[in-house]
Protein backbone atom coordinates (compact mmCIF):
# COMPACT_ATOMS: atom_id res chain seq x y z
CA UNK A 1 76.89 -116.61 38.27
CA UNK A 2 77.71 -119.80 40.61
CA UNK A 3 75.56 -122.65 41.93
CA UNK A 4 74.06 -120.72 44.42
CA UNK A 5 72.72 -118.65 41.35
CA UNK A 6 70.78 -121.02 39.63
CA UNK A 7 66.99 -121.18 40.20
CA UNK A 8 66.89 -125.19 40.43
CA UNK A 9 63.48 -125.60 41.05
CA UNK A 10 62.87 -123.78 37.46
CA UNK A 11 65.46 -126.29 35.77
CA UNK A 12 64.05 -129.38 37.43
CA UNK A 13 60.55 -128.30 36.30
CA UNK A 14 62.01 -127.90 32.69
CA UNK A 15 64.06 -131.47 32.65
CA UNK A 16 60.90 -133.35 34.55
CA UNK A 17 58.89 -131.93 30.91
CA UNK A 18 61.24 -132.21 28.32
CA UNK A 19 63.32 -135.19 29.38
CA UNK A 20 61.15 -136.93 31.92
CA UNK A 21 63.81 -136.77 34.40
CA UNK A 22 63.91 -135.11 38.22
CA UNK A 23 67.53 -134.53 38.68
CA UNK A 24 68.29 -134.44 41.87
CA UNK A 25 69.95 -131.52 44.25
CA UNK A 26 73.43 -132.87 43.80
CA UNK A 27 73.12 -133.32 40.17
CA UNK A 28 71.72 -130.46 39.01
CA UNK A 29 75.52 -128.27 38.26
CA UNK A 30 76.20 -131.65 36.07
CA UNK A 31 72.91 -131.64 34.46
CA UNK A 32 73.81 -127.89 33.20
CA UNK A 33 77.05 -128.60 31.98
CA UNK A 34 75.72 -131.75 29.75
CA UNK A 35 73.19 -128.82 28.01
CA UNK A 36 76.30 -126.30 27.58
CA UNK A 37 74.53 -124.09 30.07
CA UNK A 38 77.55 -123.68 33.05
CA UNK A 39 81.57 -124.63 32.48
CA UNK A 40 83.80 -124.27 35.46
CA UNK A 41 81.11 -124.05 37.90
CA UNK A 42 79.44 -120.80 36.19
CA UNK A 43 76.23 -120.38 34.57
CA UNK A 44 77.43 -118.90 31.08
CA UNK A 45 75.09 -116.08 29.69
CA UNK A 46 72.64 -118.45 28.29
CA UNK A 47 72.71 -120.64 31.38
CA UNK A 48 71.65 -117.20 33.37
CA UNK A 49 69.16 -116.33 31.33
CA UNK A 50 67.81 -119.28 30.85
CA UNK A 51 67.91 -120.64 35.36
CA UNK A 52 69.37 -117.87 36.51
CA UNK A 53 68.00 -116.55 40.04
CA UNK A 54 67.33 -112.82 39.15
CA UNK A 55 70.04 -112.69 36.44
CA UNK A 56 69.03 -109.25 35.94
CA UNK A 57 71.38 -108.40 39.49
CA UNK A 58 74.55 -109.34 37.45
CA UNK A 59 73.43 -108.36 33.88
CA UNK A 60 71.93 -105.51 34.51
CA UNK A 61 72.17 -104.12 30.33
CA UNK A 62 70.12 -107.40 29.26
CA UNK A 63 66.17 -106.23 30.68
CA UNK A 64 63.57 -104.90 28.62
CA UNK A 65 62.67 -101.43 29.07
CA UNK A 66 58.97 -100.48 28.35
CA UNK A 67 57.05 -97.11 27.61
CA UNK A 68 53.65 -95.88 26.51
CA UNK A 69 53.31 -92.85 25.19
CA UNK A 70 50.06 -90.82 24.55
CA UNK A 71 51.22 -89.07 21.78
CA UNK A 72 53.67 -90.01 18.36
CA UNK A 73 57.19 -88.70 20.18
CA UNK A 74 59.12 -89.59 22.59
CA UNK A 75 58.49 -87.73 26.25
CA UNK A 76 60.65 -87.55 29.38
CA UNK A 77 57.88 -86.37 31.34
CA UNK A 78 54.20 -87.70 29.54
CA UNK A 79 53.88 -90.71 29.75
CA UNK A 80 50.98 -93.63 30.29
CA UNK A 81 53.14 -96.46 31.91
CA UNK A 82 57.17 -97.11 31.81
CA UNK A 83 58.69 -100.66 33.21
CA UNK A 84 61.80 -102.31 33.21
CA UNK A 85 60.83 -106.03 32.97
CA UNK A 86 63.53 -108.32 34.17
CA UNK A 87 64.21 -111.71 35.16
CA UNK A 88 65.12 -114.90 32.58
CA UNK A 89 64.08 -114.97 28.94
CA UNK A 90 60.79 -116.42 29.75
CA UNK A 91 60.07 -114.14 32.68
CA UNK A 92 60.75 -111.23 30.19
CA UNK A 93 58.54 -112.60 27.02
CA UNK A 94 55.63 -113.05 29.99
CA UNK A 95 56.03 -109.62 30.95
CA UNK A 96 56.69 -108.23 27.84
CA UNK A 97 53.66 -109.76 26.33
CA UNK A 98 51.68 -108.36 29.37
CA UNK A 99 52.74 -104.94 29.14
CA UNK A 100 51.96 -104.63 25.30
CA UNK A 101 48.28 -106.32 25.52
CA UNK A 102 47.37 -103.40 28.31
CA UNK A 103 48.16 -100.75 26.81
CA UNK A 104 47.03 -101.19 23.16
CA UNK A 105 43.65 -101.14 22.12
CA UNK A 106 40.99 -104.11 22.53
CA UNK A 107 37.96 -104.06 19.51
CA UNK A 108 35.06 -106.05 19.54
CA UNK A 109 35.12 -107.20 15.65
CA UNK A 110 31.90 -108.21 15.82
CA UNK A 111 31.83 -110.23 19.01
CA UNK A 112 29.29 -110.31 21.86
CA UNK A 113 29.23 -107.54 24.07
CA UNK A 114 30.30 -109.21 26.67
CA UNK A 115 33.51 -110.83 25.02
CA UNK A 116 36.73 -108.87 25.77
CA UNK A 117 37.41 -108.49 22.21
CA UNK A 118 40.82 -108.94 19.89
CA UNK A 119 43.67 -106.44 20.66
CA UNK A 120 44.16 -104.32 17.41
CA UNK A 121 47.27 -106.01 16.43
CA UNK A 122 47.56 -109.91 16.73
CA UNK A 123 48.96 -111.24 19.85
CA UNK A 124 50.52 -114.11 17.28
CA UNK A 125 52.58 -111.10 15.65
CA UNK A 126 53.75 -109.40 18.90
CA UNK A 127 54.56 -112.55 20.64
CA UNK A 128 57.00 -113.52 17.13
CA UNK A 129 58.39 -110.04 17.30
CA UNK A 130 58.85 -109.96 21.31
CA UNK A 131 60.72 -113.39 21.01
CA UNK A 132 62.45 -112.34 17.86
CA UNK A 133 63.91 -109.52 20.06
CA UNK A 134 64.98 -111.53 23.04
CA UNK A 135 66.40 -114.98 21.06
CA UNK A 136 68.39 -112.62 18.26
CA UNK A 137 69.69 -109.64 19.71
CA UNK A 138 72.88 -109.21 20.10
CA UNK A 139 74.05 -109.96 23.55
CA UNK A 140 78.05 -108.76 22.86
CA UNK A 141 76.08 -105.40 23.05
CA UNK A 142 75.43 -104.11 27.18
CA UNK A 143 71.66 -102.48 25.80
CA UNK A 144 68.47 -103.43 26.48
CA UNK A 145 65.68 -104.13 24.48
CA UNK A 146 63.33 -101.01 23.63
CA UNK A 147 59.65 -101.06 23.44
CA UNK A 148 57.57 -97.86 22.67
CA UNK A 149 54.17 -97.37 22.45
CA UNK A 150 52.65 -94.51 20.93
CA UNK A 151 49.46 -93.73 19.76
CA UNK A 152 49.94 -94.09 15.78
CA UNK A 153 52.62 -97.32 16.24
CA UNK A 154 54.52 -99.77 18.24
CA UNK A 155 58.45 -100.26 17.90
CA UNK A 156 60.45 -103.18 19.03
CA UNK A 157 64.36 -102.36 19.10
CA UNK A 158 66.73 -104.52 20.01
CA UNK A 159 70.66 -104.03 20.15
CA UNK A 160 72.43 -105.08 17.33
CA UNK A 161 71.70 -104.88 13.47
CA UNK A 162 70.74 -108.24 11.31
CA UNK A 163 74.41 -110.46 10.47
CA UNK A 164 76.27 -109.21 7.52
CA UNK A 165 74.96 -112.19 5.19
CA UNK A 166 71.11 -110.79 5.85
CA UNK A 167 69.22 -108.59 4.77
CA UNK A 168 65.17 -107.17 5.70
CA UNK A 169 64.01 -108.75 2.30
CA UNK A 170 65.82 -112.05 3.27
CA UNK A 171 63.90 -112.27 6.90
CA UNK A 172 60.74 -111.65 5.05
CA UNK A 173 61.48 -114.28 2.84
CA UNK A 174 62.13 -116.92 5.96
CA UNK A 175 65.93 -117.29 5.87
CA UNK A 176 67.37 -117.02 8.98
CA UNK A 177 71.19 -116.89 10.90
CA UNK A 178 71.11 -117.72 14.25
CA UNK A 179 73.28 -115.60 16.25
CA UNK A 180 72.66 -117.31 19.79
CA UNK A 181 72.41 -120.81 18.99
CA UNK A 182 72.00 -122.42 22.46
CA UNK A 183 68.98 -119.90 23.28
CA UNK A 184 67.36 -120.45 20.49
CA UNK A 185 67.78 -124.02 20.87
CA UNK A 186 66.04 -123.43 24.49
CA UNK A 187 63.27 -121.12 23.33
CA UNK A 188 61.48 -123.91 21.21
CA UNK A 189 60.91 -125.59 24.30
CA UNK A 190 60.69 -122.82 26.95
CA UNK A 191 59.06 -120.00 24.92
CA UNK A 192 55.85 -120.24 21.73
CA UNK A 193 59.28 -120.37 18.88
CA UNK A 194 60.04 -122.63 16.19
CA UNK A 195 63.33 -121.84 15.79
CA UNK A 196 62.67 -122.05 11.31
CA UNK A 197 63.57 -118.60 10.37
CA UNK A 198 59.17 -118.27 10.11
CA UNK A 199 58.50 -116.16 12.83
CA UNK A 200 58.77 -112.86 10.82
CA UNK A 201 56.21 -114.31 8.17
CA UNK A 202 54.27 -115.45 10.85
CA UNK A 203 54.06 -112.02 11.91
CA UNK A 204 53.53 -110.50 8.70
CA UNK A 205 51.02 -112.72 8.38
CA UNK A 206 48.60 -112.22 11.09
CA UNK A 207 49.78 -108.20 10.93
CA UNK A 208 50.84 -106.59 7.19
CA UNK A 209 51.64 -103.12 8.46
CA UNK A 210 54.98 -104.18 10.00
CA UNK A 211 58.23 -101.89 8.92
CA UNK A 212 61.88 -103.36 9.74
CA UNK A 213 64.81 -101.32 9.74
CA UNK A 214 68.10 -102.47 9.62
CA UNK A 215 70.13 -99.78 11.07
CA UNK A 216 73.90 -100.62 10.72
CA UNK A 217 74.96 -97.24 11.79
CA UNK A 218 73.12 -97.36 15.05
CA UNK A 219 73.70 -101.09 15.47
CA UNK A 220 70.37 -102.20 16.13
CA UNK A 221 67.18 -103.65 14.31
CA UNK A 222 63.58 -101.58 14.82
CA UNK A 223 60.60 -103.40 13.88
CA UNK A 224 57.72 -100.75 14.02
CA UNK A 225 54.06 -101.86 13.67
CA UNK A 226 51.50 -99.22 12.73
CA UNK A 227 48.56 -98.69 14.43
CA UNK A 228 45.37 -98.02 13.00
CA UNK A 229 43.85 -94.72 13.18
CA UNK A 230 40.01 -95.92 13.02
């Protein structure tokens, strides 16, 4: 991805907010390569994902592919509502998020009758898990991220299983190996991530019934909440 590829009015929004500074037109290609985001006149992959115009046009593996399911299995057929959601990291966590919160259930928990209610599992523990899946997947891998819905749980796969010196009980615990430093260095300021190795506590936090599987086999890592029944 070239110049003509980068969405500069979304990069000169982000440096006018974290740096105080409007590039201008001209500068904008220099500005990129200063943040390791383009070399040689390219966007690399976390310069597309990050300002990329449409990046999903040229990387077509790295969307996030949705279904809801009415019942516990997977259906080819049955389903509530399937969407690939593309676009750059924080076009996908906004749709992501979207897609999740309308199709689980809202409760009242004791709230007027006119309030909309909670959703059933914390939005603070899907929106650590959804970011979880787009900052640490693995990206060497051409597979999108997987979210299912069905009606007893909700899993989160994303290509790639945890790095060799990690293991499920060591993400509970908070320790952390960055495998895509420069995103993650963009997502504290772009996307609701701290970038701390906390966002899995955080999640367990706010939502206990949350199962991780490292599957080293399959090469990818499944987080599956459970829904309740009641």
């Amino acid at each position: 991805m070239d110049s003509k590829d980068i969405d500069k009015e979304a990069f000169a929004e982000f440096m006018e907010k974290e740096f105080d500074i409007a590039p201008e037109t001209e500068k904008i290609e220099r500005s990129l390569k200063n943040l390791n985001l383009m070399r040689d006149g390219s966007l690399n992959l976390a310069g597309a994902l990050l300002f990329g115009k449409r990046p999903h046009i040229q990387l077509p593996a790295f969307i996030v592919k949705c279904v809801c399911y009415p019942g516990k299995e997977i259906s080819a057929n049955n389903y509530i509502e399937s969407k690939d959601i593309k676009g750059t990291i924080p076009q996908m966590f906004e749709g992501v998020t979207a897609f999740l919160l309308r199709n689980i259930r809202w409760i009242q928990n004791g709230k007027d009758i006119n309030s909309i209610g909670d959703p059933e599992i914390p939005r603070i523990a899907l929106v650590e898990l959804v970011v979880n899946a787009l900052i640490h997947r693995d990206y060497f891998i051409s597979a999108p991220v997987r979210i299912f819905i069905f009606s007893d749980r909700v899993e989160i796969i994303s290509p790639g299983h945890l790095p060799n010196n990690l293991t499920v009980e060591n993400i509970k615990n908070g320790n952390s190996n960055i495998r895509n430093p420069i995103l993650a260095s963009f997502a504290a300021k772009l996307l609701p991530y701290r970038g701390l190795g906390s966002g899995i506590r955080r999640a367990l936090k706010a939502y206990p019934d949350i199962q991780f599987e490292d599957d080293r086999d399959g090469n990818l890592f499944k987080c599956t909440l459970i829904r309740k029944t009641n």
